[in-house]
C-alpha atoms as a PDB file:
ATOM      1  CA  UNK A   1     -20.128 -24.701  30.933  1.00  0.00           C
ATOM      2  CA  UNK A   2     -21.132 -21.406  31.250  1.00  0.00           C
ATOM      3  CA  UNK A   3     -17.503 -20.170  32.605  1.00  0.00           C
ATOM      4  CA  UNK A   4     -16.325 -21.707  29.957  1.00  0.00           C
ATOM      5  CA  UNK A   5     -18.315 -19.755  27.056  1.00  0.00           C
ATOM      6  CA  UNK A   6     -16.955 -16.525  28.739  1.00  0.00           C
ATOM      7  CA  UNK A   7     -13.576 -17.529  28.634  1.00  0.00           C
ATOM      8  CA  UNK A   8     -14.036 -18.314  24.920  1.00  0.00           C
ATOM      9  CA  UNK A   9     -15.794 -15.502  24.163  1.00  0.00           C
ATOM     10  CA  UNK A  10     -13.152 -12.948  25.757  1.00  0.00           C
ATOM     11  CA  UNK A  11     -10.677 -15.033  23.993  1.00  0.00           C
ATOM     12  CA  UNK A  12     -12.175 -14.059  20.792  1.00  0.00           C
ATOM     13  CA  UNK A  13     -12.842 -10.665  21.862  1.00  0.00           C
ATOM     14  CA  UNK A  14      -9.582 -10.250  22.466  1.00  0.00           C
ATOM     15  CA  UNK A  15      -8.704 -11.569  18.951  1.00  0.00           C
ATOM     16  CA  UNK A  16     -10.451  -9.370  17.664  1.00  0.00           C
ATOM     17  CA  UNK A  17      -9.381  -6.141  19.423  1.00  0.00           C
ATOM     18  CA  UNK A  18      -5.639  -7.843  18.288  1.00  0.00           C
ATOM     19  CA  UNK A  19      -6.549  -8.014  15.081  1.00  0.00           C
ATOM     20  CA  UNK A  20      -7.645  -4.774  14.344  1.00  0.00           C
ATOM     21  CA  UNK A  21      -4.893  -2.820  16.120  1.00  0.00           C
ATOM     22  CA  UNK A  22      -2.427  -5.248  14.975  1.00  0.00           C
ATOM     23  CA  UNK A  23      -1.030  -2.195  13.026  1.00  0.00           C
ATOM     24  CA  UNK A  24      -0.481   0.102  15.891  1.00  0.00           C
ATOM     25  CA  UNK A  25       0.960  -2.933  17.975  1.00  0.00           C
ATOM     26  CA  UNK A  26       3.639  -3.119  15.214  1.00  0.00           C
ATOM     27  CA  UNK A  27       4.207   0.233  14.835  1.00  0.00           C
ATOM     28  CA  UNK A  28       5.146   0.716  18.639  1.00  0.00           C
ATOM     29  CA  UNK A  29       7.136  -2.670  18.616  1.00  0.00           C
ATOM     30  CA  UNK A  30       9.298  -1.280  15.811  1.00  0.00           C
ATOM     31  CA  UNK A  31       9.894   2.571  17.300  1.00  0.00           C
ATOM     32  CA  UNK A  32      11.044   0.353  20.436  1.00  0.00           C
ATOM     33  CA  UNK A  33      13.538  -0.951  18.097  1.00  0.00           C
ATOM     34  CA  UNK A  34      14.847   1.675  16.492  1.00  0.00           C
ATOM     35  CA  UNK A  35      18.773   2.183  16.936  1.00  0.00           C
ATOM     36  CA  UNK A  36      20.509   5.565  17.615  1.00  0.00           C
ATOM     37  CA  UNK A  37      21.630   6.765  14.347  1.00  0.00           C
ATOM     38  CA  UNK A  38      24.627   9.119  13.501  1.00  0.00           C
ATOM     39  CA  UNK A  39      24.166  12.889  13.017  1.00  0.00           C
ATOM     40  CA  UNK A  40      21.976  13.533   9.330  1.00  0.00           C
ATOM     41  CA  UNK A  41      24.704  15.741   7.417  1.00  0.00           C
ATOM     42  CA  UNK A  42      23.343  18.173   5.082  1.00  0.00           C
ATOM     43  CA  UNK A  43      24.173  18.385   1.377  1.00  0.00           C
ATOM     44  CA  UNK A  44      28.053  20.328   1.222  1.00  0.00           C
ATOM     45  CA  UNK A  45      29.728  21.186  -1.372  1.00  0.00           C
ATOM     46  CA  UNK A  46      33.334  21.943  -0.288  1.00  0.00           C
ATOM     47  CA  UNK A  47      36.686  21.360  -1.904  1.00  0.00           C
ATOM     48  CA  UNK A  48      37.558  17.692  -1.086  1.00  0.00           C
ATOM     49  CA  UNK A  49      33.979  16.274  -1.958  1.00  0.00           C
ATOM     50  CA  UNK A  50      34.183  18.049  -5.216  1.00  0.00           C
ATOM     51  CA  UNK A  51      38.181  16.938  -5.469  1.00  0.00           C
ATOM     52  CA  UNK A  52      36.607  12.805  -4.885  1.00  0.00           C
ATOM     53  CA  UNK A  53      33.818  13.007  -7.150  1.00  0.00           C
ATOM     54  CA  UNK A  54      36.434  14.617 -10.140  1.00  0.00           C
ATOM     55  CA  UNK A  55      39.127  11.847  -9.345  1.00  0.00           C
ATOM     56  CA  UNK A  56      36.293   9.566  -9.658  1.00  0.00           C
ATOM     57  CA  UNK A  57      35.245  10.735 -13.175  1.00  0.00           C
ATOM     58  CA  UNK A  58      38.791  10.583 -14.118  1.00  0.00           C
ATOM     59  CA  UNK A  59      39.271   6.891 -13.357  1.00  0.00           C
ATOM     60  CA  UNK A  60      35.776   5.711 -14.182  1.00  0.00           C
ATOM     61  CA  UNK A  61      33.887   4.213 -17.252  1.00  0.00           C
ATOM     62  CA  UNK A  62      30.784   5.741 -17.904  1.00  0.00           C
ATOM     63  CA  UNK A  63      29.458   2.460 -18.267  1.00  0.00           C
ATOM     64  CA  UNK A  64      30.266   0.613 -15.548  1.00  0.00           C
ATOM     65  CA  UNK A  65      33.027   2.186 -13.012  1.00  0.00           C
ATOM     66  CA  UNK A  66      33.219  -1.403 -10.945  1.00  0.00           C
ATOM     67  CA  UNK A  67      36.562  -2.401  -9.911  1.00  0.00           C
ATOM     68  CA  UNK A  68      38.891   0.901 -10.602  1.00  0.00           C
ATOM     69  CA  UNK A  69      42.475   0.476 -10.605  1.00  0.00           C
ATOM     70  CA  UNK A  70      45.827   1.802 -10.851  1.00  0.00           C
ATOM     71  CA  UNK A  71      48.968   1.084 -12.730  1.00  0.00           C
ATOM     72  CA  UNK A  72      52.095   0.785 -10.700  1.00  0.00           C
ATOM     73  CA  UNK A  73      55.560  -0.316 -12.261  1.00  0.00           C
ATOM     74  CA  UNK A  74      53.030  -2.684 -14.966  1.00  0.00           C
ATOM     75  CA  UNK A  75      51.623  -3.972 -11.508  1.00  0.00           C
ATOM     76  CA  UNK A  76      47.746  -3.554 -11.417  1.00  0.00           C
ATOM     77  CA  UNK A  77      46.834  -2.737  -7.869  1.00  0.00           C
ATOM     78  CA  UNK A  78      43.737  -1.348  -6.480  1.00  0.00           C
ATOM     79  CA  UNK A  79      42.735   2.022  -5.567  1.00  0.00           C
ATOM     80  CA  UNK A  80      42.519   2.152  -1.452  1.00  0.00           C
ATOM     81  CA  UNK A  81      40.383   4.797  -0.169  1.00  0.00           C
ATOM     82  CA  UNK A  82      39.354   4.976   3.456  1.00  0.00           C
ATOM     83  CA  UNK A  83      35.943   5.463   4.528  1.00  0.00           C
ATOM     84  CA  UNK A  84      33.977   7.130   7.036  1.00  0.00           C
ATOM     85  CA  UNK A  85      33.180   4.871  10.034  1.00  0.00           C
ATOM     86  CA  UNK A  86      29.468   6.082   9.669  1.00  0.00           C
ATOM     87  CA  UNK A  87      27.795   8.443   7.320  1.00  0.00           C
ATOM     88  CA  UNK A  88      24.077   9.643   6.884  1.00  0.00           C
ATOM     89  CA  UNK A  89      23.552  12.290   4.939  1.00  0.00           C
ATOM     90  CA  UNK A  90      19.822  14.323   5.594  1.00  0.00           C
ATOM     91  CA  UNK A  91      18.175  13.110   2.458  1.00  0.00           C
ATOM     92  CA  UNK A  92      13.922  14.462   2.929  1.00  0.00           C
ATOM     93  CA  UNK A  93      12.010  11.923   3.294  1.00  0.00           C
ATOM     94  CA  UNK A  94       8.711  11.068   0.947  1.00  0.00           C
ATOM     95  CA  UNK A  95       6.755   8.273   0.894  1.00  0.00           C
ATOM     96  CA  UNK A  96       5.449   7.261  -2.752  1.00  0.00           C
ATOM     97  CA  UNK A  97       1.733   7.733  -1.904  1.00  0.00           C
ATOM     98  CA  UNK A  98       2.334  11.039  -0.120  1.00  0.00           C
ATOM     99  CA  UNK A  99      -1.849  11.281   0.891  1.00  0.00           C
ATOM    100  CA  UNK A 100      -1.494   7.746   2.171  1.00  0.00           C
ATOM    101  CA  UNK A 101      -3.660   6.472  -1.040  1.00  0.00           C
ATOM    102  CA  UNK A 102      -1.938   3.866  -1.896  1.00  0.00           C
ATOM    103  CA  UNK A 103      -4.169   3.190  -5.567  1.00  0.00           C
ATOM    104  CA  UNK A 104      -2.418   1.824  -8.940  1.00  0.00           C
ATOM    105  CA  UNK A 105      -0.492   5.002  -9.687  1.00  0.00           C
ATOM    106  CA  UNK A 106       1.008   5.318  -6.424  1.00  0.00           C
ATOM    107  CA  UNK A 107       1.773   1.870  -6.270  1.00  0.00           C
ATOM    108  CA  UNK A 108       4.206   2.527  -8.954  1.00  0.00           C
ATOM    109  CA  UNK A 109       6.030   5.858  -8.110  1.00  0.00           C
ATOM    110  CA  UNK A 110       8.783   4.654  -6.195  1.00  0.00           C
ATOM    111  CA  UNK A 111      11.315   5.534  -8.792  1.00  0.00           C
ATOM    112  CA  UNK A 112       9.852   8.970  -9.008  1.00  0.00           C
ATOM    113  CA  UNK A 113       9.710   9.525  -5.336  1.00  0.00           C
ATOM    114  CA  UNK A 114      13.233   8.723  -4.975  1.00  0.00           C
ATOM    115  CA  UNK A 115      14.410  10.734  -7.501  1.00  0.00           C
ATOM    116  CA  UNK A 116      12.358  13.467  -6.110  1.00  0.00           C
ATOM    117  CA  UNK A 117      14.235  12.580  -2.543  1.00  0.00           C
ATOM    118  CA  UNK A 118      18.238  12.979  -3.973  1.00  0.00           C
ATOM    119  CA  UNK A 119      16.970  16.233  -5.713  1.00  0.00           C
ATOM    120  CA  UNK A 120      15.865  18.180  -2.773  1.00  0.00           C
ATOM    121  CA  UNK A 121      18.632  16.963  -1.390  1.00  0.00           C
ATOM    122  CA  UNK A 122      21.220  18.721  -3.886  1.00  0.00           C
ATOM    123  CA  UNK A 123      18.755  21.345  -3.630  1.00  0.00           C
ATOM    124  CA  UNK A 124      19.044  21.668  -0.199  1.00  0.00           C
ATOM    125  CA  UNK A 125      14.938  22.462   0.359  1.00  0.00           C
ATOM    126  CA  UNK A 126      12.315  19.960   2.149  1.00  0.00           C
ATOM    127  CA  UNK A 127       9.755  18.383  -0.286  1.00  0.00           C
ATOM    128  CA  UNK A 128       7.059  20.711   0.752  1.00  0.00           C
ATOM    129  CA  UNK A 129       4.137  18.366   2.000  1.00  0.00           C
ATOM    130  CA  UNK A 130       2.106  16.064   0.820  1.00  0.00           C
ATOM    131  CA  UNK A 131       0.471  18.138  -1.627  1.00  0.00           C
ATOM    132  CA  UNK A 132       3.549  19.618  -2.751  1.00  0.00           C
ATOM    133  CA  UNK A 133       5.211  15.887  -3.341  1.00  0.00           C
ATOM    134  CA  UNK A 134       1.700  14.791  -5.338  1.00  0.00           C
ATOM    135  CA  UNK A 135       2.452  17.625  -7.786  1.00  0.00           C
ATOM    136  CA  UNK A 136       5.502  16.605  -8.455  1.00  0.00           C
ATOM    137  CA  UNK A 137       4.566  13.336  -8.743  1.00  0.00           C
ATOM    138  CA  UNK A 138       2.212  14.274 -11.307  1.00  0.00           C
ATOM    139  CA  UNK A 139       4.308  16.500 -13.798  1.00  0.00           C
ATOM    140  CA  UNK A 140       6.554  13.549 -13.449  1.00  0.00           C
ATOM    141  CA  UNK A 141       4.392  10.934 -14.422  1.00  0.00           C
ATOM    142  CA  UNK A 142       3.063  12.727 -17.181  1.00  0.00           C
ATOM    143  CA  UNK A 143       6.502  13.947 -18.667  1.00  0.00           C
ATOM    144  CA  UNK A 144       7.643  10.014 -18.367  1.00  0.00           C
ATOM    145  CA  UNK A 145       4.523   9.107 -20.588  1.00  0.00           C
ATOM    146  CA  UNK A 146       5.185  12.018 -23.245  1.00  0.00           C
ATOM    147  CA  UNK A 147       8.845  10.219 -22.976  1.00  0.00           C
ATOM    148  CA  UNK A 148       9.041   6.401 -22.661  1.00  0.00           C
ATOM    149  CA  UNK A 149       4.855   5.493 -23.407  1.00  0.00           C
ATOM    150  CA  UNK A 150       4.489   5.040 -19.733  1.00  0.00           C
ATOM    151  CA  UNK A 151       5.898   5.274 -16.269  1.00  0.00           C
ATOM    152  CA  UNK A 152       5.496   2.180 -14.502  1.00  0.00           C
ATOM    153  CA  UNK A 153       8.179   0.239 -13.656  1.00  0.00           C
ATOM    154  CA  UNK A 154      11.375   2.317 -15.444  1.00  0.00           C
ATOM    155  CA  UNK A 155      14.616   0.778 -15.488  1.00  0.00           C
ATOM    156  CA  UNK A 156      17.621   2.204 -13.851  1.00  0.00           C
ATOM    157  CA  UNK A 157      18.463   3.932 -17.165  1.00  0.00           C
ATOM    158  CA  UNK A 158      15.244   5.277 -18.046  1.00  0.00           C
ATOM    159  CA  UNK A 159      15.643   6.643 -14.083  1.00  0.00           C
ATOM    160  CA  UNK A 160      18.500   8.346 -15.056  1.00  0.00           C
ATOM    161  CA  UNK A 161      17.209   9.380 -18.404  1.00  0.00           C
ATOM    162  CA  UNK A 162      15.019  11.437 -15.961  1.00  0.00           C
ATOM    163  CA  UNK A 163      17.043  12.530 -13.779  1.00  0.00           C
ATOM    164  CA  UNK A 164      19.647  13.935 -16.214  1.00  0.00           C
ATOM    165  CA  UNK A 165      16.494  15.256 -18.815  1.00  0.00           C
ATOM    166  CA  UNK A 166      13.656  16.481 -16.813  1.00  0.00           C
ATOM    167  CA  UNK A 167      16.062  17.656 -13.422  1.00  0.00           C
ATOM    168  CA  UNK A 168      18.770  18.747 -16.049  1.00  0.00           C
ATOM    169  CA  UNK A 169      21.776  16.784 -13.912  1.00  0.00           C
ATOM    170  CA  UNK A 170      24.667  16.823 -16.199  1.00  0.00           C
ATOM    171  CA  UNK A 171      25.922  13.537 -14.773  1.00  0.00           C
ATOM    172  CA  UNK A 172      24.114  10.459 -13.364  1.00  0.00           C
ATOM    173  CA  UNK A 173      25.442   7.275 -13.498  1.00  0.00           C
ATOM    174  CA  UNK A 174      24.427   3.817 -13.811  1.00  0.00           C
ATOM    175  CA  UNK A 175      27.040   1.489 -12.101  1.00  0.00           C
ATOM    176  CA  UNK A 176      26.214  -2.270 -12.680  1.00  0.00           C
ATOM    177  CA  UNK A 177      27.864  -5.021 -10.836  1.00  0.00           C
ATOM    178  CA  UNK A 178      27.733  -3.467  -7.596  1.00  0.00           C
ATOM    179  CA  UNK A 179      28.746  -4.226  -3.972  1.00  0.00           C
ATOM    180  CA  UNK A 180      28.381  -2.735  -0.534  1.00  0.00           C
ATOM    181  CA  UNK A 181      31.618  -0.723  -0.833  1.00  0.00           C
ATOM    182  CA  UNK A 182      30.616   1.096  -4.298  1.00  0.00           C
ATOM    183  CA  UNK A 183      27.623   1.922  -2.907  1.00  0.00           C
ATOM    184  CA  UNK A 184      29.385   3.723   0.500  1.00  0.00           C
ATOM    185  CA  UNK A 185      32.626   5.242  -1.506  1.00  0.00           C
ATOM    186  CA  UNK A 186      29.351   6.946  -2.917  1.00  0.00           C
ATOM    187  CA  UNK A 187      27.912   8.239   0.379  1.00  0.00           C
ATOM    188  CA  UNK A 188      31.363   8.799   1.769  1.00  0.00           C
ATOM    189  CA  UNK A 189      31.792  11.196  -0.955  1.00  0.00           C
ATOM    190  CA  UNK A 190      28.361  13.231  -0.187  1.00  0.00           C
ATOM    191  CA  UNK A 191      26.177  11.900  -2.514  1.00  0.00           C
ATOM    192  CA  UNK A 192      22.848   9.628  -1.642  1.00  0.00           C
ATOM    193  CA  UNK A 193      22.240   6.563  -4.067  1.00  0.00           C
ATOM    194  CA  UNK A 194      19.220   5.265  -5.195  1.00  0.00           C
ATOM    195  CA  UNK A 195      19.338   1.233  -6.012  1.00  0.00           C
ATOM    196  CA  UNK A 196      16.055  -0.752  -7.742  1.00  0.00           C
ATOM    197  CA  UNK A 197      15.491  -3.757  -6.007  1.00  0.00           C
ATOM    198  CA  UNK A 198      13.640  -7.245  -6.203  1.00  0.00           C
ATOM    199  CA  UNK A 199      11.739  -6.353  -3.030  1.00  0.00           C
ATOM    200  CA  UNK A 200      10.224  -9.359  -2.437  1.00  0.00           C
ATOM    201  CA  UNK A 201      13.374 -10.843  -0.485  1.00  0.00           C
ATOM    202  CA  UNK A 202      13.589  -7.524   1.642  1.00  0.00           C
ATOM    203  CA  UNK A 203      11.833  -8.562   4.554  1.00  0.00           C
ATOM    204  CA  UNK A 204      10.238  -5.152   5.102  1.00  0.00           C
ATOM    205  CA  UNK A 205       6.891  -5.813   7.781  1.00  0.00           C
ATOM    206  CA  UNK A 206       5.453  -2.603   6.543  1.00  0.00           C
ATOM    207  CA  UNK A 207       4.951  -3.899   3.036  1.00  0.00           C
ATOM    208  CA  UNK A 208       1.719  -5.454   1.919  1.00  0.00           C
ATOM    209  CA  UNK A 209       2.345  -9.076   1.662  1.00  0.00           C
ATOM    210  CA  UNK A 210       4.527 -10.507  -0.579  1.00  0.00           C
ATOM    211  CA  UNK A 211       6.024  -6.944  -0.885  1.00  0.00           C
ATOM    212  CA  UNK A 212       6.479  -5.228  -4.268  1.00  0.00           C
ATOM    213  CA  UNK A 213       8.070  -7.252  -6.949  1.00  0.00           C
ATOM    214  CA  UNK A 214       9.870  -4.483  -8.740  1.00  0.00           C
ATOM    215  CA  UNK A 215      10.940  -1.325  -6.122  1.00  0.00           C
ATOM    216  CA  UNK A 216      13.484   1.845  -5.758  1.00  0.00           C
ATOM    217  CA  UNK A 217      14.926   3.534  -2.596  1.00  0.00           C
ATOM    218  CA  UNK A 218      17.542   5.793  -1.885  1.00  0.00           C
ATOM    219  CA  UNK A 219      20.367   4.595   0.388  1.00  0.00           C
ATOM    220  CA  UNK A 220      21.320   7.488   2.484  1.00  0.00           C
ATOM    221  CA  UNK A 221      24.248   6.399   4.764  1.00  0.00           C
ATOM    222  CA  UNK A 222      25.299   3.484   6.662  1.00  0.00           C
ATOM    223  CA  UNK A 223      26.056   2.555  10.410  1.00  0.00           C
ATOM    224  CA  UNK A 224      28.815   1.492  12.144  1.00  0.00           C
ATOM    225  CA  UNK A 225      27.923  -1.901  12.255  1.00  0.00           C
ATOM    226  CA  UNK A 226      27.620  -2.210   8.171  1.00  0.00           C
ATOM    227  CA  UNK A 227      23.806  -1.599   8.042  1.00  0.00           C
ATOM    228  CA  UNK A 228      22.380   0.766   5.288  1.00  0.00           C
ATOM    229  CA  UNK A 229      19.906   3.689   6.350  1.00  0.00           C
ATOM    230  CA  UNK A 230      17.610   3.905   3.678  1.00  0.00           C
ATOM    231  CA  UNK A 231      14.274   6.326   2.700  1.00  0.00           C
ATOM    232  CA  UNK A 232      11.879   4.119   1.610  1.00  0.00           C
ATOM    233  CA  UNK A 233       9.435   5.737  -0.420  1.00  0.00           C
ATOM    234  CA  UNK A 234       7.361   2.036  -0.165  1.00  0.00           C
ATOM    235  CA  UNK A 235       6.385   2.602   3.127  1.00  0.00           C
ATOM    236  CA  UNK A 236       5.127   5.769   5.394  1.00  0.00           C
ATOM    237  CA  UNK A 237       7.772   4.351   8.087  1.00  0.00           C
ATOM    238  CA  UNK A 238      10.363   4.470   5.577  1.00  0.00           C
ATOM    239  CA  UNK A 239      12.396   7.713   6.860  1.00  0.00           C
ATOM    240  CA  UNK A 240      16.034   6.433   7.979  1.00  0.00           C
ATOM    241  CA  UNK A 241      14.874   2.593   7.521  1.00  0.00           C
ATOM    242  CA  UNK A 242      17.943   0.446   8.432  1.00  0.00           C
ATOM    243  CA  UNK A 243      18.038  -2.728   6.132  1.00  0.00           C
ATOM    244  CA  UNK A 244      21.523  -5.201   6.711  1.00  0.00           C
ATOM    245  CA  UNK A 245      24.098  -4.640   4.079  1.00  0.00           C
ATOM    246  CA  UNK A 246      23.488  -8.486   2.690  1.00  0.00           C
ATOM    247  CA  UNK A 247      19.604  -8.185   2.505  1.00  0.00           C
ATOM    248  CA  UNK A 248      19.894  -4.909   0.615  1.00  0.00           C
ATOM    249  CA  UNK A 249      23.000  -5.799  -1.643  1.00  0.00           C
ATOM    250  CA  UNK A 250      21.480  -9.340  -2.776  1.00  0.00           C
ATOM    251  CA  UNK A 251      18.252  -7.587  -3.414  1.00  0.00           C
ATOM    252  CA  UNK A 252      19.544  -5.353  -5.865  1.00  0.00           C
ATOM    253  CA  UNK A 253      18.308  -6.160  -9.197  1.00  0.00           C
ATOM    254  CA  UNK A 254      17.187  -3.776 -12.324  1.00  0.00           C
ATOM    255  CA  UNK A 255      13.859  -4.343 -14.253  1.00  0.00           C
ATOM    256  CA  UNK A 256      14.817  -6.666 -16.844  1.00  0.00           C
ATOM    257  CA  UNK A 257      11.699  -6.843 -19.005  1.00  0.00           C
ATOM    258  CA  UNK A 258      10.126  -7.891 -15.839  1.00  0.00           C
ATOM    259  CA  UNK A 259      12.049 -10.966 -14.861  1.00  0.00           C
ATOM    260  CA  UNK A 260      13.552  -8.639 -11.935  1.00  0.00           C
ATOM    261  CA  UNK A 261      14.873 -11.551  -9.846  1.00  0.00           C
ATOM    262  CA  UNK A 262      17.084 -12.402 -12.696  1.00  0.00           C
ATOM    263  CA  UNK A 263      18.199  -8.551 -13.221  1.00  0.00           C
ATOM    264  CA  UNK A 264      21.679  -6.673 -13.369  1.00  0.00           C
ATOM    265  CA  UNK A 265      23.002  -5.610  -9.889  1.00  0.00           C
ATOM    266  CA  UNK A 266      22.707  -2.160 -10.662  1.00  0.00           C
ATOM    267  CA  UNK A 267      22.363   1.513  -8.962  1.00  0.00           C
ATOM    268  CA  UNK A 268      21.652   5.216  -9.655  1.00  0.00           C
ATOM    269  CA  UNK A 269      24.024   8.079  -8.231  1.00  0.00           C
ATOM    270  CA  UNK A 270      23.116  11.570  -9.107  1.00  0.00           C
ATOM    271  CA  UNK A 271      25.667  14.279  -9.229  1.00  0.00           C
ATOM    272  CA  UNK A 272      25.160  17.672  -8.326  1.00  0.00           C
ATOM    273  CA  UNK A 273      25.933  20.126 -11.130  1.00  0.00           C
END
């Protein structure tokens, strides 16, 4: 009888301990996991990047540039371009509560963060620390209330609103209807993407159950085998976070008065000036 208190006592001893480094037992399992990635590419800005992204405006609707094609003896036959096998371009990486606080407002700044990403990207600076990212942060917040009445949960045009009013980037687009290949003839031609997302359907083990209803990321690049490397602002692990091309696509959805699930497939690409 006794032996057998011990036993259940070190079981639940050892629950315990589990329980409460059940964080840094994930973390390790998922830096075991983590894949070899291609070379990050900093931002360029050479001749045939800028040559894509003006054919690009030529052919495209501001609207929504899905589906492109050209015009060939009354035939209409689509545009082929031929992509990278891999690309991953060195966007910095923040996460949306850069002091690890993870309160109301910084529960709500992953559209903010992400912008913030693709910028110092173009910019080609890092983000400056944590305190450096929280200011930021803040002048963007407070220029999104002085705009819009508030900055929770902005749609993907109000993000570009932003990003085209506040950064001053004469072109951002919002592309609706889109698919896995829009999203990498974007990275193929140097420039990151950011996508809002129903991020419940995700998967990601580093959000707080159920994970956020209503969410943005940047989509840096893409792997050989079709996966998307992401920086997800949503999580401090977020840096270069692989999600599969069909989780990530299907989850694409814009706010939609807050029925997100049932939003446009939409994303955000940011041009450099």
């Amino acid at each position: 009888m006794k032996q057998r208190v011990i036993v259940v006592g070190i079981l639940i001893l050892a629950g315990i301990v589990g329980w409460h480094f059940r964080g840094v037992v994930r973390d390790l399992v998922f830096e075991s996991r983590r894949v070899s990635l291609p070379p990050a590419v900093p931002y360029k800005d050479d001749e045939s990047l800028r040559a894509k992204r003006a054919k690009r405006a030529e052919r495209s609707n501001p609207v929504n540039i899905k589906n492109v094609h050209l015009q060939e003896d009354k035939k209409e036959t689509k545009a082929v371009v031929t992509l990278p096998i891999t690309v991953n371009l060195a966007v910095p990486f923040t996460s949306q509560a850069p002091h690890g606080v993870w309160d109301a407002a910084h529960e709500q700044t992953c559209e903010e963060s992400s912008v913030l990403m693709a910028d110092a990207f173009f910019a080609e600076r890092g983000l400056g620390g944590a305190d450096a990212v929280e200011r930021e942060l803040q002048k963007m917040i407070a220029w999104e209330r002085g705009r819009f009445g508030y900055f929770e949960d902005t749609t993907a045009e109000e993000t570009a609103v932003m990003a085209r009013e506040l950064f001053g980037y004469k072109k951002v687009e919002v592309v609706y209807e889109v698919t896995a290949d829009d999203i990498k003839h974007r990275l193929a031609e140097g420039v990151p993407v950011i996508l809002p997302l129903y991020g419940r359907v995700l998967g990601n083990p580093f959000y707080t159950a159920p994970g956020p209803d209503y969410h943005m990321l940047v989509v840096r690049g893409y792997t050989a085998d079709g996966a998307f490397i992401t920086n997800d602002p949503g999580t401090r692990h977020g840096e270069a976070y692989l999600y599969r091309s069909d989780i990530l696509v299907n989850a694409i959805h814009d706010w939609n008065g807050g029925d997100v699930v049932h939003g446009r497939r939409a994303m955000i690409v940011m041009y450099p000036n």
